[in-house]
N, C-alpha and C. Protein backbone atom coordinates (compact mmCIF):
# COMPACT_ATOMS: atom_id res chain seq x y z
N UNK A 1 -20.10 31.29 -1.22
CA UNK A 1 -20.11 30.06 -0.46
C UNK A 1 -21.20 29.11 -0.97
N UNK A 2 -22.53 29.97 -1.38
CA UNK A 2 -23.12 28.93 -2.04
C UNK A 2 -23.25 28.07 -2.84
N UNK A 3 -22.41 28.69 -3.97
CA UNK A 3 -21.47 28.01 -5.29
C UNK A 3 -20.83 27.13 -4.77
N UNK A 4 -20.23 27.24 -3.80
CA UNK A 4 -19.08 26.06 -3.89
C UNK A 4 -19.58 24.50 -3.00
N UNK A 5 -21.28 25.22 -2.41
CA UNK A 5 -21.63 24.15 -2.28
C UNK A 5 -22.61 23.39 -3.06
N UNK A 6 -22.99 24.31 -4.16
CA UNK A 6 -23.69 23.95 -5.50
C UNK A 6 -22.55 22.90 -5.98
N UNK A 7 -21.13 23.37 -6.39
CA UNK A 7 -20.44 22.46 -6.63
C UNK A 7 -20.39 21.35 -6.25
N UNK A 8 -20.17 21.27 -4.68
CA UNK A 8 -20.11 19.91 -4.09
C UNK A 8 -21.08 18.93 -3.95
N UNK A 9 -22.35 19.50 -4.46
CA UNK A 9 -23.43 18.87 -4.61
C UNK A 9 -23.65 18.37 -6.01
N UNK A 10 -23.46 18.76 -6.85
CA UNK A 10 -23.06 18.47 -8.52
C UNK A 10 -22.44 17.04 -7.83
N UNK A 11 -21.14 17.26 -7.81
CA UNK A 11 -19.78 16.25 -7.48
C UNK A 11 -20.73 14.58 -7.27
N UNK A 12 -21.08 15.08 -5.65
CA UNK A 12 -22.01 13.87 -5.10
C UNK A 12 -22.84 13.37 -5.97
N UNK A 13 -23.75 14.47 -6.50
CA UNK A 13 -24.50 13.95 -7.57
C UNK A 13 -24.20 13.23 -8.76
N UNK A 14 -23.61 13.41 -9.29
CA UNK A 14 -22.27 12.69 -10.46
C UNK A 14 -21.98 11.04 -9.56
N UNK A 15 -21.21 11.67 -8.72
CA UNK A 15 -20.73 9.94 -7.97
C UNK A 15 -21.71 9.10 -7.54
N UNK A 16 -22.88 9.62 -7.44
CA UNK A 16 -23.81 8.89 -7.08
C UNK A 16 -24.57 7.92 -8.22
N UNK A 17 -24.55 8.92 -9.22
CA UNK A 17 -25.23 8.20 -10.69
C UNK A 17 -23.92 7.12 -11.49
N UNK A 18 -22.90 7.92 -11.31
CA UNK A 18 -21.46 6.91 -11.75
C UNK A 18 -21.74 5.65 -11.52
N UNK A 19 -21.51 5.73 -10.15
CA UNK A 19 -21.77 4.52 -9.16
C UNK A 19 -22.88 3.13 -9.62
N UNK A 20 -23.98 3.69 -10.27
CA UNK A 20 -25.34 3.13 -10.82
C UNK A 20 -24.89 2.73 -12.21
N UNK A 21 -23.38 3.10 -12.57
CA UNK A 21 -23.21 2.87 -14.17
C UNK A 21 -24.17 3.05 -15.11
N UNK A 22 -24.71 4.63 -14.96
CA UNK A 22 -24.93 5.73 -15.43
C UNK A 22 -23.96 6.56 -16.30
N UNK A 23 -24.65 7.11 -17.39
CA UNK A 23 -23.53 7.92 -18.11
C UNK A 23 -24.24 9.39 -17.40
N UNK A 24 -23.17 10.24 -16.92
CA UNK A 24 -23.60 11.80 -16.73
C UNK A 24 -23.04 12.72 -17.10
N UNK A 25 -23.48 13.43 -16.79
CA UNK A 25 -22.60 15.03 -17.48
C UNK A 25 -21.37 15.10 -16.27
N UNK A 26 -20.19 16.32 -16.95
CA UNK A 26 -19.11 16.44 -16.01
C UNK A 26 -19.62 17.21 -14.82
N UNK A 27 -19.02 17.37 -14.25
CA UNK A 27 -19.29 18.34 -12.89
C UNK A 27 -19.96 19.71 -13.34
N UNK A 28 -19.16 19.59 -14.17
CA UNK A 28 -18.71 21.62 -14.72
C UNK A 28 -20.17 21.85 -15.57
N UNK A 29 -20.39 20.54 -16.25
CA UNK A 29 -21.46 20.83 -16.81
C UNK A 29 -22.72 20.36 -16.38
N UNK A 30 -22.90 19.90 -15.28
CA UNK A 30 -24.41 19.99 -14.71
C UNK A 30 -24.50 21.06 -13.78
N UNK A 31 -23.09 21.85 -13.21
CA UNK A 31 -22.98 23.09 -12.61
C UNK A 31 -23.83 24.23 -13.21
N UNK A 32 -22.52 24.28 -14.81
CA UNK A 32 -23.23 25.40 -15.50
C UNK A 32 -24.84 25.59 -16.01
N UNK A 33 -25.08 24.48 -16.14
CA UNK A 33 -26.71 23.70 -16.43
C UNK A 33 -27.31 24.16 -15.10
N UNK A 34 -27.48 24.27 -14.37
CA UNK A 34 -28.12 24.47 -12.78
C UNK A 34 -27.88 26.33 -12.94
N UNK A 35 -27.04 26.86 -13.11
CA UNK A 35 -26.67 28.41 -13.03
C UNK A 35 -27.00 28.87 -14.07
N UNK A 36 -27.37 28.60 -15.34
CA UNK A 36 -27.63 29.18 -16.56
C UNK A 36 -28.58 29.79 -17.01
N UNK A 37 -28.95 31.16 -16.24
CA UNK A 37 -30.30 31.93 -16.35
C UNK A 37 -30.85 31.83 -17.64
N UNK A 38 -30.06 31.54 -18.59
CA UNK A 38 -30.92 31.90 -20.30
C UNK A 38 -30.78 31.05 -20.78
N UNK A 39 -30.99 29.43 -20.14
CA UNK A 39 -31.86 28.55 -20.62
C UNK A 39 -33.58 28.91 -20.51
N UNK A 40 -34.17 28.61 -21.64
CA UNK A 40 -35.52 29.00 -21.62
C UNK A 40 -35.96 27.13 -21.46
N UNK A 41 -36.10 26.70 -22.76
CA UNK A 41 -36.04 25.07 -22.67
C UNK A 41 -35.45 24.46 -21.71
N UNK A 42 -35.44 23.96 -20.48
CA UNK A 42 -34.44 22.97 -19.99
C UNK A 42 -34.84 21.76 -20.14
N UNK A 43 -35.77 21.15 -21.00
CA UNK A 43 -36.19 19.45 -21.15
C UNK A 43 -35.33 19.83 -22.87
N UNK A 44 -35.02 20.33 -23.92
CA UNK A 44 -34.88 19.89 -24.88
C UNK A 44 -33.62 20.77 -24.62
N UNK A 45 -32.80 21.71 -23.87
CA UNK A 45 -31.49 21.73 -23.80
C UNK A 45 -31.01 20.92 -23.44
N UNK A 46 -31.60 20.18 -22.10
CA UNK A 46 -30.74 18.97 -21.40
C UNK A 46 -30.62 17.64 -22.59
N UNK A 47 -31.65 17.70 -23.16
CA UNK A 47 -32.14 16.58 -24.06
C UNK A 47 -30.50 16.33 -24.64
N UNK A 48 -30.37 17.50 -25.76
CA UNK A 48 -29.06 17.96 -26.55
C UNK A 48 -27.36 17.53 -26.06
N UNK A 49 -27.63 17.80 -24.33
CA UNK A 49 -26.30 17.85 -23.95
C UNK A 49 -26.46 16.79 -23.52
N UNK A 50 -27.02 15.80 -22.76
CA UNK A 50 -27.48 14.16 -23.01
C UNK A 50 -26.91 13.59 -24.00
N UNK A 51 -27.46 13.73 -25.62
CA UNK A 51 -27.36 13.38 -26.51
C UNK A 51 -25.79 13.57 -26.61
N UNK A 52 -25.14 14.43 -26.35
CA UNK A 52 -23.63 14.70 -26.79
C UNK A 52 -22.31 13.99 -25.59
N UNK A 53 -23.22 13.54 -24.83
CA UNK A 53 -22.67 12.73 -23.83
C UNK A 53 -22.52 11.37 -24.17
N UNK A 54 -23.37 11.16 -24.98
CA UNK A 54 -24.05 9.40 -25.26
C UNK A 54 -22.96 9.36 -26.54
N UNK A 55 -23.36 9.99 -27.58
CA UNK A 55 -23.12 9.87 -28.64
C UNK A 55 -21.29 10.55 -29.20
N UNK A 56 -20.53 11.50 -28.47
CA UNK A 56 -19.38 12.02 -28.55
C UNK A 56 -18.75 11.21 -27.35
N UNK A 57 -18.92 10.79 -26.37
CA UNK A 57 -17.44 10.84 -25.44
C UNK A 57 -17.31 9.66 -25.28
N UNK A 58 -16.13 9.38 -25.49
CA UNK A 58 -15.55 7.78 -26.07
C UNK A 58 -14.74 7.54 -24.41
N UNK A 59 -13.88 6.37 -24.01
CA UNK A 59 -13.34 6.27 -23.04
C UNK A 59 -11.99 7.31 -22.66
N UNK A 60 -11.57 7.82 -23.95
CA UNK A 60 -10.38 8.54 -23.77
C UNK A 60 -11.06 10.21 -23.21
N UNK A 61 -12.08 10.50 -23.74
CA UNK A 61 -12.95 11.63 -23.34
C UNK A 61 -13.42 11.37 -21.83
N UNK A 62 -13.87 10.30 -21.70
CA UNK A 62 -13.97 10.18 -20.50
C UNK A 62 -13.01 10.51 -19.26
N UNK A 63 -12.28 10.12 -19.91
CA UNK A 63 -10.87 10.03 -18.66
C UNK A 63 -10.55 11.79 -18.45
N UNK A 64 -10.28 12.09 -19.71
CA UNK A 64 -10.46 13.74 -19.89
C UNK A 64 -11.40 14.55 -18.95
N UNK A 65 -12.30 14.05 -19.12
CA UNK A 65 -13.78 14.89 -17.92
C UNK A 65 -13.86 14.40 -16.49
N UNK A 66 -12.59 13.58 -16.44
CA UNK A 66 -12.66 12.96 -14.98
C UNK A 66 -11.62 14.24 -14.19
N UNK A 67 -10.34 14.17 -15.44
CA UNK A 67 -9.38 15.16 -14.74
C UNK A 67 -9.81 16.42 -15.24
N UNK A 68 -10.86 17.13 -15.93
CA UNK A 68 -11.64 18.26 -16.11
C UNK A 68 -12.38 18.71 -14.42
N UNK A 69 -13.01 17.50 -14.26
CA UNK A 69 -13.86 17.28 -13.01
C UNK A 69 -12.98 18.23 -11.95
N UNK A 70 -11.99 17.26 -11.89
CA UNK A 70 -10.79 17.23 -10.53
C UNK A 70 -10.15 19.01 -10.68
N UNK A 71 -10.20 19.39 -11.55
CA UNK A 71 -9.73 20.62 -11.87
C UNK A 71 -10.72 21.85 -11.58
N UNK A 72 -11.48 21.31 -12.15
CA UNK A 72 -12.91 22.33 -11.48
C UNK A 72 -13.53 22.45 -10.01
N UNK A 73 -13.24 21.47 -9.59
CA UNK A 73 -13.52 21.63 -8.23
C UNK A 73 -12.74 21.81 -7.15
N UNK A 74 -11.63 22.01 -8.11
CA UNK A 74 -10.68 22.67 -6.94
C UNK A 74 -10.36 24.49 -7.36
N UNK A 75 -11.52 24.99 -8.53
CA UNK A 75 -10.99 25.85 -8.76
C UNK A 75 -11.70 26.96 -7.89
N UNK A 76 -11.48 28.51 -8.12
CA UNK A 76 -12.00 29.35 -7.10
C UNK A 76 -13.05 29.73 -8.15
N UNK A 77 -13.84 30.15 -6.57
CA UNK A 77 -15.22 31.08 -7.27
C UNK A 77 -15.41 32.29 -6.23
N UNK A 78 -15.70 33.02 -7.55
CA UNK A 78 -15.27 34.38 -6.44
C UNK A 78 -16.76 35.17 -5.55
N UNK A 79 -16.81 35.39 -4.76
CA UNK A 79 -18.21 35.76 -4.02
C UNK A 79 -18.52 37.32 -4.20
N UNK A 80 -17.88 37.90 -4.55
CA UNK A 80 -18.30 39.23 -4.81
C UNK A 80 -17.78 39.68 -5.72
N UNK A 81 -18.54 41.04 -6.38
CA UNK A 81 -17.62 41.72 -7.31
C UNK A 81 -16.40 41.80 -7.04
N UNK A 82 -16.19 42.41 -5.81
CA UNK A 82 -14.57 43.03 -4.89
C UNK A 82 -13.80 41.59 -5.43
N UNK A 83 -13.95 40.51 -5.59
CA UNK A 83 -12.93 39.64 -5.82
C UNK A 83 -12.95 39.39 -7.59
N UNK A 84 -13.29 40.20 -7.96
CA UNK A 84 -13.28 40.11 -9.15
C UNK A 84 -12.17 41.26 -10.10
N UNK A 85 -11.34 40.61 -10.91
CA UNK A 85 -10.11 41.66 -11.74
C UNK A 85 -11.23 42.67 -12.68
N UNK A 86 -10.91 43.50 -13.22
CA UNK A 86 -11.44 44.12 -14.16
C UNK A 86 -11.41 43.69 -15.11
N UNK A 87 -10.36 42.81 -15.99
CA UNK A 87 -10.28 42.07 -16.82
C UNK A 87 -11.88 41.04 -17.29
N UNK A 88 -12.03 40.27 -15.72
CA UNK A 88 -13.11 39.72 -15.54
C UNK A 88 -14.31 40.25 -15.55
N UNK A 89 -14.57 41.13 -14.93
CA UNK A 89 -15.75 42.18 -15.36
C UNK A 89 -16.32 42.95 -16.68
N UNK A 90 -15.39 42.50 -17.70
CA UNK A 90 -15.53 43.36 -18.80
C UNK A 90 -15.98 42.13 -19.68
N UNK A 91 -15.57 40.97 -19.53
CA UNK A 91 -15.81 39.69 -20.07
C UNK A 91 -17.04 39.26 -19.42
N UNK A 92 -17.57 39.41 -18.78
CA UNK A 92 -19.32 39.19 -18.18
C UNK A 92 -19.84 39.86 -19.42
């Protein structure tokens, strides 16, 4: 449950900087950025994925990470192992 309100807080956060005509990261990726225990750097990782925001995503990319967005936040996240396939567990 907390994830999914990590998510919805990403979301807001995004619409909020949009809004300021701000360039930001997608949902998915200021998510995974916030959850990513083995970042050691986070001023010169963020720096990087900044940089690839500015410099790679053109308007057609854009539109792409909008319906990336919309897709991710409607997707599931599972709260326990028990909801997890074995498939998925072996891929961790």
């Amino acid at each position: 449950m907390a994830l999914d309100f990590l998510r919805r807080d990403c979301s807001i956060m995004n619409d909020f900087f949009s809004k300021k005509n701000l360039r930001v990261l997608t949902i998915q990726e200021t998510y995974e950025f916030v959850t990513d225990f083995s970042i050691k750097d986070e001023e010169n990782h963020l720096a990087s994925i900044f940089e690839n925001v500015v410099n790679l995503r053109d308007e057609d990319q854009d539109k792409l990470a909008q319906v990336d967005d919309e897709v991710f936040k409607q997707m599931y996240i599972p709260r326990n192992i028990h909801e997890l396939s074995i498939e998925d567990i072996y891929r961790m």
